[in-house]
Protein backbone atom coordinates (compact mmCIF):
# COMPACT_ATOMS: atom_id res chain seq x y z
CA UNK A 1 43.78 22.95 -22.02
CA UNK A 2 45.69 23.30 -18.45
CA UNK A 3 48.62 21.94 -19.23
CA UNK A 4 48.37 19.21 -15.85
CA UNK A 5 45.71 17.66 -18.24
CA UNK A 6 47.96 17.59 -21.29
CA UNK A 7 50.54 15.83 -19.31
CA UNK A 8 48.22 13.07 -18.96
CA UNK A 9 47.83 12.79 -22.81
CA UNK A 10 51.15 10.54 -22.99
CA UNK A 11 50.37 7.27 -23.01
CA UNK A 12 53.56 5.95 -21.50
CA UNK A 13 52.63 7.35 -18.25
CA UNK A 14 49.44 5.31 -18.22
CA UNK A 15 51.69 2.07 -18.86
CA UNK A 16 53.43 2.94 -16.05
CA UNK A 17 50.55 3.11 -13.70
CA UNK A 18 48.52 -0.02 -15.21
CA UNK A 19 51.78 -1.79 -14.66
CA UNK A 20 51.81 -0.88 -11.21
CA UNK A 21 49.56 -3.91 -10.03
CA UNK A 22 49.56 -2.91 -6.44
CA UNK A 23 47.85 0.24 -7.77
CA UNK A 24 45.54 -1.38 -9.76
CA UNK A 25 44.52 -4.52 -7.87
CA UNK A 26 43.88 -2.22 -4.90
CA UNK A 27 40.84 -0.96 -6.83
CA UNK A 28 39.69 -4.24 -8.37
CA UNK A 29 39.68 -6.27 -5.09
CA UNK A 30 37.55 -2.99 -3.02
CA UNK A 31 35.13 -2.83 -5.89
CA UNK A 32 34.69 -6.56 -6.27
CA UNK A 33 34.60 -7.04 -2.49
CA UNK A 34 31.46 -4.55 -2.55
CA UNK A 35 29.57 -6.29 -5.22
CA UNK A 36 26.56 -5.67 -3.43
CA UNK A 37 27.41 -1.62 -2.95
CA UNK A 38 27.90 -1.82 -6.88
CA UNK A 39 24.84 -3.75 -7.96
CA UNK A 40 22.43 -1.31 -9.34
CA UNK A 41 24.19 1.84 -8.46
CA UNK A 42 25.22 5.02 -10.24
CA UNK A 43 28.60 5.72 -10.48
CA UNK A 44 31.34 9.13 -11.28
CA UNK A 45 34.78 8.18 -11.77
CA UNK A 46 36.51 11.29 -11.50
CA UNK A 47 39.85 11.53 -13.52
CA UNK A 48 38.81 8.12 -15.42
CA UNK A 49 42.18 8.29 -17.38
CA UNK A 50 42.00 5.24 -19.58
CA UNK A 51 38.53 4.19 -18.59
CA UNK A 52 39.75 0.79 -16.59
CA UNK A 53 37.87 1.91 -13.20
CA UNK A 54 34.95 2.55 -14.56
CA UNK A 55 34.94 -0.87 -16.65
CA UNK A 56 36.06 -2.18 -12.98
CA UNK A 57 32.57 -0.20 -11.77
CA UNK A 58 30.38 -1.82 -14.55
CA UNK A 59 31.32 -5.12 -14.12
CA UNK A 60 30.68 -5.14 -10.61
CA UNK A 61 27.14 -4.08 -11.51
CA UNK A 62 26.99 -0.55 -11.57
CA UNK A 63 23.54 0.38 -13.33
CA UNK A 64 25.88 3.37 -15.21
CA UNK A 65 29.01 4.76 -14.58
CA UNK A 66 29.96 8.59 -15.65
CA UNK A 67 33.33 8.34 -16.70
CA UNK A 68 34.74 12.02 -16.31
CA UNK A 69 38.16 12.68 -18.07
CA UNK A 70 39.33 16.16 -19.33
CA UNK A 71 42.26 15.40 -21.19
CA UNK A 72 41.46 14.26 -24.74
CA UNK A 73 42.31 10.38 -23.63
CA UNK A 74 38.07 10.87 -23.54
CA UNK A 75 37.92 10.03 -26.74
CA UNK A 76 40.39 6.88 -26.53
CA UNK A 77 37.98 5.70 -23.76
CA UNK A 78 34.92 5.23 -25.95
CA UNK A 79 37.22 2.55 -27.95
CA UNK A 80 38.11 0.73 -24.73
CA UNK A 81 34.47 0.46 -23.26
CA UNK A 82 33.41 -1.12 -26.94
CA UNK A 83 36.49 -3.61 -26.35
CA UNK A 84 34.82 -4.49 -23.35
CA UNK A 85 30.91 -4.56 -24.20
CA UNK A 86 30.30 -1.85 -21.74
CA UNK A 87 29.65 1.02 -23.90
CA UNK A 88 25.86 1.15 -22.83
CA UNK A 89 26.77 1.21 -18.85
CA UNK A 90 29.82 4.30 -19.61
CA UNK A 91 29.21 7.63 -20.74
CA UNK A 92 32.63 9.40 -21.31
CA UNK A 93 32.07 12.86 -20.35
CA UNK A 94 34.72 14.87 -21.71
CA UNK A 95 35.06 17.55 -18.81
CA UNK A 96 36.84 18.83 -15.89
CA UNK A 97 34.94 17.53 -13.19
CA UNK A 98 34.42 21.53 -12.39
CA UNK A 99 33.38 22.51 -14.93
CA UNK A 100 30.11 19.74 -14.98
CA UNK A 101 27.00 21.93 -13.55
CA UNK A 102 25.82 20.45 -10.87
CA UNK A 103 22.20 19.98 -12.20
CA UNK A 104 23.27 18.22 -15.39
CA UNK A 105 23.30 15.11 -14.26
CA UNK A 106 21.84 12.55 -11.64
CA UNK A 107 23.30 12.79 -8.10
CA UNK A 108 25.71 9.26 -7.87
CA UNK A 109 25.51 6.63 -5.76
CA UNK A 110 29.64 5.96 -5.10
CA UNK A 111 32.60 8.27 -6.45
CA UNK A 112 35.71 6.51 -7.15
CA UNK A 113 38.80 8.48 -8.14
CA UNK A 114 42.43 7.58 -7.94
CA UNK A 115 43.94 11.34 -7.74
CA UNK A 116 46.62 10.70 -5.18
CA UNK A 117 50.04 12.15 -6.23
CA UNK A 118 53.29 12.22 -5.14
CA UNK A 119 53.49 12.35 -1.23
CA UNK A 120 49.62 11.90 -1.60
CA UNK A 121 48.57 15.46 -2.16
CA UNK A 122 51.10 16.64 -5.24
CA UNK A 123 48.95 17.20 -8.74
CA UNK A 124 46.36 18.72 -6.36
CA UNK A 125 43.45 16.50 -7.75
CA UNK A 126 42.08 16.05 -4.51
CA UNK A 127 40.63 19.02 -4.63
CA UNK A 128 38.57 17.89 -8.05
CA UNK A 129 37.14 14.92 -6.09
CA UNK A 130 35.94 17.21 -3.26
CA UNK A 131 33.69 19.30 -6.00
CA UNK A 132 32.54 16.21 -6.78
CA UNK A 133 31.42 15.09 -3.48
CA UNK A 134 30.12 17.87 -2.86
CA UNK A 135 27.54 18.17 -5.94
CA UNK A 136 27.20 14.46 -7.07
CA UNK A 137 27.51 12.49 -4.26
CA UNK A 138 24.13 11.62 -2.82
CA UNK A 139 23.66 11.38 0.72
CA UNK A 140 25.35 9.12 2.65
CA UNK A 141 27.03 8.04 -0.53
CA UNK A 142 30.51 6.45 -0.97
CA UNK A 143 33.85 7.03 -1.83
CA UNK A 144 37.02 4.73 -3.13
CA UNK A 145 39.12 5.29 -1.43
CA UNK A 146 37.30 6.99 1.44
CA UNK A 147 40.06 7.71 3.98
CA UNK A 148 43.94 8.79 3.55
CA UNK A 149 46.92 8.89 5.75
CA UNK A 150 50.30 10.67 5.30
CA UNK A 151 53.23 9.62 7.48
CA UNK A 152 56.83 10.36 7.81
CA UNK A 153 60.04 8.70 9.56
CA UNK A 154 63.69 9.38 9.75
CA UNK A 155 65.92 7.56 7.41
CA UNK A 156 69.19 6.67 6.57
CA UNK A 157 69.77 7.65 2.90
CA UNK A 158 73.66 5.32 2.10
CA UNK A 159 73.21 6.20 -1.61
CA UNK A 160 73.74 9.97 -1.45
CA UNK A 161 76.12 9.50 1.46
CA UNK A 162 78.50 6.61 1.29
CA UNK A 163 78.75 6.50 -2.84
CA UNK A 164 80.85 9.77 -2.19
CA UNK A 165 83.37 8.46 0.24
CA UNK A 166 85.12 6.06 -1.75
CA UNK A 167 84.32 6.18 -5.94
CA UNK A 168 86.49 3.39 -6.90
CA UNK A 169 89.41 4.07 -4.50
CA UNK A 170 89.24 7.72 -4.92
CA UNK A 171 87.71 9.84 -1.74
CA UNK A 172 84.85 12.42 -3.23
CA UNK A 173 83.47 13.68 0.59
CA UNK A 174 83.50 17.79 -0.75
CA UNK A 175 81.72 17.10 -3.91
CA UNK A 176 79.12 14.53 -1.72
CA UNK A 177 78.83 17.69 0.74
CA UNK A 178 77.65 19.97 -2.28
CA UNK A 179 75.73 17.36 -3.94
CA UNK A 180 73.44 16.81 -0.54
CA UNK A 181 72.90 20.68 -0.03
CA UNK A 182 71.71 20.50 -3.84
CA UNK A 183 69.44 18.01 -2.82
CA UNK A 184 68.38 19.07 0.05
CA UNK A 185 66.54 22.15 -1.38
CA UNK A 186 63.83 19.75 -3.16
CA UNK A 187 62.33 16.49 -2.71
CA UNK A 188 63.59 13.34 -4.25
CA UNK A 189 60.96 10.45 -5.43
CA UNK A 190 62.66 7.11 -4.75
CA UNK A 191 62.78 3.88 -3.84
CA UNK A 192 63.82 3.56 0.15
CA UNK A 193 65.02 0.20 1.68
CA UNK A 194 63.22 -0.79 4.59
CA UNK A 195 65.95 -1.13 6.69
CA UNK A 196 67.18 2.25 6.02
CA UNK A 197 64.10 3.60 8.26
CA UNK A 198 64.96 4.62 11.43
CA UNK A 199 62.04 4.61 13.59
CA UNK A 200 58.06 3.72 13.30
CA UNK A 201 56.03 6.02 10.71
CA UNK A 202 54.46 8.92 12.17
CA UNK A 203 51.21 9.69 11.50
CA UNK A 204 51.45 13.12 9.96
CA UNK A 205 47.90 13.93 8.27
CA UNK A 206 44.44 11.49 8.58
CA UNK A 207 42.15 12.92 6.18
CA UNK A 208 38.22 11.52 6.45
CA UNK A 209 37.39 12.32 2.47
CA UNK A 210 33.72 11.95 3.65
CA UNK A 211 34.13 15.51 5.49
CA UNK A 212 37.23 17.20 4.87
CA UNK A 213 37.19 20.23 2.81
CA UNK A 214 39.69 22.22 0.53
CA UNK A 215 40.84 24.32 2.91
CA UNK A 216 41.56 22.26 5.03
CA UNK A 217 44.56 20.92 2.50
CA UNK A 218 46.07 24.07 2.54
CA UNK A 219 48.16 23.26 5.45
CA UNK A 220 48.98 19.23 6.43
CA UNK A 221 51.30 18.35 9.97
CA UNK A 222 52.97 21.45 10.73
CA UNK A 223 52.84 20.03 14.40
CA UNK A 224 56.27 19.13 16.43
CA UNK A 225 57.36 14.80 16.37
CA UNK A 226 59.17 13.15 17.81
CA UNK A 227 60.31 9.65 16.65
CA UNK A 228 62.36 7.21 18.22
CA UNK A 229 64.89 5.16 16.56
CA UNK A 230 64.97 1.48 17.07
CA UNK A 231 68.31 0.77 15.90
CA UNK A 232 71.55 2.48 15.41
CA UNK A 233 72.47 4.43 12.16
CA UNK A 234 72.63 7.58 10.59
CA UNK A 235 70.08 10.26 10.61
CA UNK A 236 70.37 11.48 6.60
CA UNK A 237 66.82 12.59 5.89
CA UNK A 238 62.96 12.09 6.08
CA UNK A 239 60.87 9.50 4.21
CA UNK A 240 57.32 10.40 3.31
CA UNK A 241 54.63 7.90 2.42
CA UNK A 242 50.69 7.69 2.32
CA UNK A 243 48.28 4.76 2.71
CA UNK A 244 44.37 4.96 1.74
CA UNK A 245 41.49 2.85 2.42
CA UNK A 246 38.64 1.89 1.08
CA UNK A 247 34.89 1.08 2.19
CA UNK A 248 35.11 -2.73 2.53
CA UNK A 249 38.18 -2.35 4.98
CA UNK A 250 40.43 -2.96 2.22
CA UNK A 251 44.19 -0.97 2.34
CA UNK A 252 46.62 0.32 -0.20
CA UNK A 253 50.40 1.75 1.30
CA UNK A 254 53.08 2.98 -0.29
CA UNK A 255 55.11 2.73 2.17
CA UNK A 256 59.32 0.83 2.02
CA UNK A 257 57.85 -1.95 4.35
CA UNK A 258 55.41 -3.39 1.42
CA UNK A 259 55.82 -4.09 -2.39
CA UNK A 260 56.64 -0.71 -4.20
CA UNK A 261 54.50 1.31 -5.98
CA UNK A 262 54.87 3.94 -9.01
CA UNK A 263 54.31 6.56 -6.21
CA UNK A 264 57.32 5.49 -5.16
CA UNK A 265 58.09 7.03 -1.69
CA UNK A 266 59.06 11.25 -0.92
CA UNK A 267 62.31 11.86 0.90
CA UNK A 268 63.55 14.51 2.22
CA UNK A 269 67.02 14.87 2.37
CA UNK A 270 69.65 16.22 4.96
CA UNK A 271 72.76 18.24 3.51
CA UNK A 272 74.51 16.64 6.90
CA UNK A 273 74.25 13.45 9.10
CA UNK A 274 73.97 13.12 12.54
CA UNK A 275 75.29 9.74 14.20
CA UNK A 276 71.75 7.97 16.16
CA UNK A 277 71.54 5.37 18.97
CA UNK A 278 68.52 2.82 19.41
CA UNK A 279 65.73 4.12 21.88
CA UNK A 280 66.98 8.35 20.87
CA UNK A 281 64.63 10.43 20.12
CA UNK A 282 64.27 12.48 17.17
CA UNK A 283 62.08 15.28 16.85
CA UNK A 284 61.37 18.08 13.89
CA UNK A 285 58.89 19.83 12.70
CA UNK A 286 57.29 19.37 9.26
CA UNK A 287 54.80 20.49 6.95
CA UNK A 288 52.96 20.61 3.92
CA UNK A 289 51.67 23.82 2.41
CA UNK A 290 49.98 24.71 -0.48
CA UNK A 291 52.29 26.82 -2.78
CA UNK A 292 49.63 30.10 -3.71
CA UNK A 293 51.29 30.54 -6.62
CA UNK A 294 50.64 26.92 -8.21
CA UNK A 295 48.24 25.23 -5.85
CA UNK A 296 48.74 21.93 -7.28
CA UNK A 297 51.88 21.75 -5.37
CA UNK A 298 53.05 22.05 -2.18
CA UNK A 299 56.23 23.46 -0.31
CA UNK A 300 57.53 21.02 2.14
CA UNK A 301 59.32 22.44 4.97
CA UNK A 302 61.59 20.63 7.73
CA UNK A 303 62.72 21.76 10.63
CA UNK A 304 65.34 19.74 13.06
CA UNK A 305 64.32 20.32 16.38
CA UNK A 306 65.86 20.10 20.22
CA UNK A 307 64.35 16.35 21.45
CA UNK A 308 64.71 17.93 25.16
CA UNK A 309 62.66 21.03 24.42
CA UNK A 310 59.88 19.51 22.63
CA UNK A 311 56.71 17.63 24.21
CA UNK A 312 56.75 13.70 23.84
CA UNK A 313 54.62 11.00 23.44
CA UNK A 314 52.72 9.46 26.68
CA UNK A 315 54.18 6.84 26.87
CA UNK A 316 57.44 7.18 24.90
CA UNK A 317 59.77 4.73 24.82
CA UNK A 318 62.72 6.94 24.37
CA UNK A 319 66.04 6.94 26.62
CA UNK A 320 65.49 10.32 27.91
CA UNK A 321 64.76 10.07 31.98
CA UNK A 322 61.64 11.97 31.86
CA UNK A 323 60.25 9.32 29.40
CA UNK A 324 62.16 6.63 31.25
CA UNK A 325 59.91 7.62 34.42
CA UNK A 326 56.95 8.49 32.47
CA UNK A 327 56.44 4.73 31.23
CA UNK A 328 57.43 3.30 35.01
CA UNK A 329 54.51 5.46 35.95
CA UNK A 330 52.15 4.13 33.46
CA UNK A 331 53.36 0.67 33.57
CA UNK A 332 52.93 0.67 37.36
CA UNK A 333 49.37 2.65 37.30
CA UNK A 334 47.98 0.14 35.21
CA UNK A 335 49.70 -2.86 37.23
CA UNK A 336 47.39 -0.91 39.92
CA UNK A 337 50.54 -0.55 41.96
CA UNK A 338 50.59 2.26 44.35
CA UNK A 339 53.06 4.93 42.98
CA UNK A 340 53.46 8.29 43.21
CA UNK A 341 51.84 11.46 41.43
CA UNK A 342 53.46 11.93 38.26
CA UNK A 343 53.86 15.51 39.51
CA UNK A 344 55.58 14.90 42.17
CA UNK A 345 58.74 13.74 39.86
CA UNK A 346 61.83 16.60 39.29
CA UNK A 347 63.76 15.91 36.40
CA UNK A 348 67.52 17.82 36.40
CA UNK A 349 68.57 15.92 33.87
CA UNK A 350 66.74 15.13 30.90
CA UNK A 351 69.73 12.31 29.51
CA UNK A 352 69.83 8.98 30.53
């Protein structure tokens, strides 16, 4: 058995994601909200785990659920649907979802799946709920969740800057430098204090799970942002969160700014600081690619970039002069105020 499926086997990691009731009562309240999507209905839940989505599914009304679970939890299912009185609307199918043949079983009316990971694509099981779409879902059939977003904003990060500068009286600033390039070289899974962001989310990846295919998570941003900050601080990394939604308009984050989540939130640390002003722009470069060597994971790459050399938002609301006239141009276009042709302006200086 791959050993990603083994890992699932402990049971203390399944505590810790039924415990997470943001997680959970995400997909309760977008299943019971579409009662009426349910009622009747075939349904795959790909990755079923300890069975609770698919109970979710049948008591909704779901005429029979496939619950699809490789790891040998299967067989701990079966005990949990006879808990429930649903064993005759559940059949456990003891499979990677790949490894089902297509014409084995009844095309489904909805797929629901919770497979996001760790800075929403980490584990890879996305790509296990695409083969399902693709050869279960019926036409014009629906997914939970059915869209995904991946952002990123500059942080502060105080905890793996400022514990080194004084550890009870004594100043530690070489062994915090070494510590952050350590660090630095791979992601850290935290918890991030709202106030520590520096500027809005960014959106870095919208994925439409209706459409999307597994190429096209091979690569996710890779573009250049830029970000402005809306307060003073300390630029000392990148935070990384992901939201999804679901058919009946329903939305799960796991962002700082809401109640936390197991998922916790990626960051990406700095091995140095760099001192920030409210309305400066920040711009880098970042990306997501699949590692070919393990695709379940990804290499995350950052790079800082030049805010002058790089194209902004329209409008930005940065201090930089060519934004600064930018927005007076907009602003006054759409006050229908006779101004002239953006084209016409020369910036020499790009600083305010």
């Amino acid at each position: 058995m791959d050993q990603y499926f083994k890992s699932y086997e402990e049971l203390d990691i399944h505590q810790l994601m039924l415990d997470d009731k943001i997680r959970v009562l995400a997909y309760k309240t977008a299943i019971f909200n579409s009662k009426d999507k349910f009622q009747g209905k075939t349904v795959m839940d790909v990755g079923a785990g300890t069975g609770i989505l698919s109970i979710f599914s049948a008591q909704a009304g779901a005429k029979k659920v496939y619950a699809v679970e490789a790891s040998i939890l299967a067989k701990t299912i079966e005990h949990v649907l006879i808990e429930n009185n649903v064993q005759n609307k559940i059949e456990v199918i003891h499979s990677k979802v790949e490894d089902i043949h297509p014409d084995s079983l009844e095309k489904v009316d909805i797929i629901i799946s919770e497979w996001m990971g760790f800075y929403l694509v980490h584990e890879g099981m996305l790509d296990s709920l695409l083969y399902a779409r693709d050869n279960f879902l019926r036409e014009n059939g629906l997914l939970f969740p059915s869209i995904a977003k991946l952002y990123a904003s500059p942080c502060q990060l105080r905890i793996m800057y400022e514990f080194w500068d004084n550890v009870h009286g004594v100043s530690m600033r070489f062994i915090g430098k070494q510590y952050r390039e350590i660090k630095s070289m791979k992601p850290e899974i935290l918890y991030l204090n709202q106030d520590d962001l520096l500027t809005e989310g960014k959106l870095l990846a919208w994925l439409d799970l209706k459409c999307i295919s597994v190429e096209d998570l091979n690569l996710l941003g890779g573009e250049d942002y830029v970000s402005v900050c809306d307060k003073n601080g300390k630029y000392q990394g990148i935070c990384i969160w992901f939201t999804v939604e679901f058919p009946d308009g329903s939305e799960m984050s796991t962002g700082p700014c809401v109640e936390p989540t197991h998922w916790k939130q990626t960051i990406i640390v700095l091995p140095t600081d760099i001192k920030v002003i409210k309305h400066e722009p920040i711009a880098y470069r970042l990306s997501l690619k699949r590692d070919t060597l393990c695709p379940r994971h990804y290499n995350i790459e950052v790079n800082l970039l030049d805010a002058e050399e790089v194209e902004h938002d329209v409008p930005c609301n940065c201090h930089m002069t060519k934004c600064i006239v930018t927005r007076t141009y907009v602003t006054d276009y759409a006050n229908n105020k006779t101004v002239a042709p953006a084209k016409s302006y020369k910036i020499e200086n790009n600083n305010f």
